[in-house]
C-alpha atoms as a PDB file:
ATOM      1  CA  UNK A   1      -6.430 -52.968 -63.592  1.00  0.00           C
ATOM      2  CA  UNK A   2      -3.053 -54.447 -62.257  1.00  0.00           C
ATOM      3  CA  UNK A   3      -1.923 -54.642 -58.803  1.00  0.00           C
ATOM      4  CA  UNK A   4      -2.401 -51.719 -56.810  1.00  0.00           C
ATOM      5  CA  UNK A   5      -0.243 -51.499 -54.056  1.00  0.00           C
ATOM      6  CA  UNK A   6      -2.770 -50.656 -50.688  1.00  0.00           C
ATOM      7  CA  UNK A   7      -1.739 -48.302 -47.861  1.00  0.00           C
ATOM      8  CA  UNK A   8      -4.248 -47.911 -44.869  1.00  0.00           C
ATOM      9  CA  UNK A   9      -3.416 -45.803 -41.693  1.00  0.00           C
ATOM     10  CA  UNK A  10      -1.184 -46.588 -39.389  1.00  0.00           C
ATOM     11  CA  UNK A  11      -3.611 -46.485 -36.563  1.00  0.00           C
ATOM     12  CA  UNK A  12      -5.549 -49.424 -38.221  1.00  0.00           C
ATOM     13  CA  UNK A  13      -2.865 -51.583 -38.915  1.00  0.00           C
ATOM     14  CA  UNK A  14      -4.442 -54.637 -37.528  1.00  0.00           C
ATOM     15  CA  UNK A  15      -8.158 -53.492 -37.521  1.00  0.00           C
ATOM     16  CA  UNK A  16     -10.523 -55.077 -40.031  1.00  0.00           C
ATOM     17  CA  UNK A  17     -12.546 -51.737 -41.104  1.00  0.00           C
ATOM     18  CA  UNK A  18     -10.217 -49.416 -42.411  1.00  0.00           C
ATOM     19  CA  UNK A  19     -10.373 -47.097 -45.418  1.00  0.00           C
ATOM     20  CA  UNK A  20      -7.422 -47.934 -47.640  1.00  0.00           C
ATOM     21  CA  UNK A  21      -5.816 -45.999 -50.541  1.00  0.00           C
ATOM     22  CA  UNK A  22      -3.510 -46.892 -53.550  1.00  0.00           C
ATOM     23  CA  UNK A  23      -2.216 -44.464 -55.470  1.00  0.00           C
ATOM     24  CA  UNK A  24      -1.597 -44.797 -59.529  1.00  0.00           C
ATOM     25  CA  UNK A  25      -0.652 -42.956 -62.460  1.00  0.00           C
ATOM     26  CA  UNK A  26      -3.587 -41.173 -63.393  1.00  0.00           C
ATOM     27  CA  UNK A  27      -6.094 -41.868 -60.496  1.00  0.00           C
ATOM     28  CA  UNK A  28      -6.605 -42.109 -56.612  1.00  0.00           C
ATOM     29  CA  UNK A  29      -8.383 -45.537 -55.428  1.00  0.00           C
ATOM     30  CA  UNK A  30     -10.307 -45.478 -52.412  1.00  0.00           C
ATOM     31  CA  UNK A  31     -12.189 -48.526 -50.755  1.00  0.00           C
ATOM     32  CA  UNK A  32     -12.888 -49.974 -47.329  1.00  0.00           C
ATOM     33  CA  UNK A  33     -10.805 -53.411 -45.818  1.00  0.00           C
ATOM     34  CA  UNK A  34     -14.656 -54.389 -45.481  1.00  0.00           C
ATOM     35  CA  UNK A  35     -15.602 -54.173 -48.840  1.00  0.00           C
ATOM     36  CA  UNK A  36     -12.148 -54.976 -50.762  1.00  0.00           C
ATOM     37  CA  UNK A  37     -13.874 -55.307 -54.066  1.00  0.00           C
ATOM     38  CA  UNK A  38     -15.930 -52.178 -53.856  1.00  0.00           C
ATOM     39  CA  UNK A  39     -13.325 -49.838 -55.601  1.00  0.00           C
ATOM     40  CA  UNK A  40     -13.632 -46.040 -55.585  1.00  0.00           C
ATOM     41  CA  UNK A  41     -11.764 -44.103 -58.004  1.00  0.00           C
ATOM     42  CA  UNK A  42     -10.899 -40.432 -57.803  1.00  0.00           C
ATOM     43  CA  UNK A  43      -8.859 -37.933 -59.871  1.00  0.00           C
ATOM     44  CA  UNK A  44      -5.641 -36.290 -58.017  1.00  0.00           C
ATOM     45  CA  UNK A  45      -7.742 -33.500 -57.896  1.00  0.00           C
ATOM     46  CA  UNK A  46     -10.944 -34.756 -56.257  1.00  0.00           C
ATOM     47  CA  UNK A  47      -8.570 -36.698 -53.771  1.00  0.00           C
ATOM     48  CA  UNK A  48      -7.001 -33.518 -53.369  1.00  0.00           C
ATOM     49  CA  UNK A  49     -10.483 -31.907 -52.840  1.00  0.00           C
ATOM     50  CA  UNK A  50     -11.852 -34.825 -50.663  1.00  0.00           C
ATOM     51  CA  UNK A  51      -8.215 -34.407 -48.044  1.00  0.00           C
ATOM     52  CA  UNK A  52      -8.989 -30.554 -47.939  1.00  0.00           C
ATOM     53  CA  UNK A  53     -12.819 -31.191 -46.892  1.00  0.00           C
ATOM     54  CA  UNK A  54     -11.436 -33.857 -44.404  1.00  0.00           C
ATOM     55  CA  UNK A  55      -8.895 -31.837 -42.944  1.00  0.00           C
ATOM     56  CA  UNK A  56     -11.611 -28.899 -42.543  1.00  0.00           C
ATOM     57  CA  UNK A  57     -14.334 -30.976 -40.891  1.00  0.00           C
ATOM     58  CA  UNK A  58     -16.384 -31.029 -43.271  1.00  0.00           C
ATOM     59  CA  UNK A  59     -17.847 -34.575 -42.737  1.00  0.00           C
ATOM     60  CA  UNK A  60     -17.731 -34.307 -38.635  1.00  0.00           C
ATOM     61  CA  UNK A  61     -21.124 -35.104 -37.185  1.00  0.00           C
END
């Protein structure tokens, strides 16, 4: 895989556990500042699919 290029949120800029995302051609990566070698990958459209669920609350406790 080459270098991805890692965004995280702007709110966790200097924080040490914060999700982080790199976007590439084909495929959405996903994995925590914790874990940097634990890799996620997604399709667009199950990154779309996970932002939707997100945005709706899906996941709130």
């Amino acid at each position: 895989m080459k270098e991805l290029d890692w965004k995280r949120p702007k709110t966790c800029a200097d924080a040490n556990a914060c999700p982080e995302v790199a976007i590439g051609a084909n495929a959405v990566y996903v994995r925590s500042s914790l874990l940097p070698d634990a890799i996620a990958q997604l399709t667009p459209i199950e990154w779309r699919d996970l932002l939707t669920a997100i945005r709706a609350g899906e996941f709130d406790a």
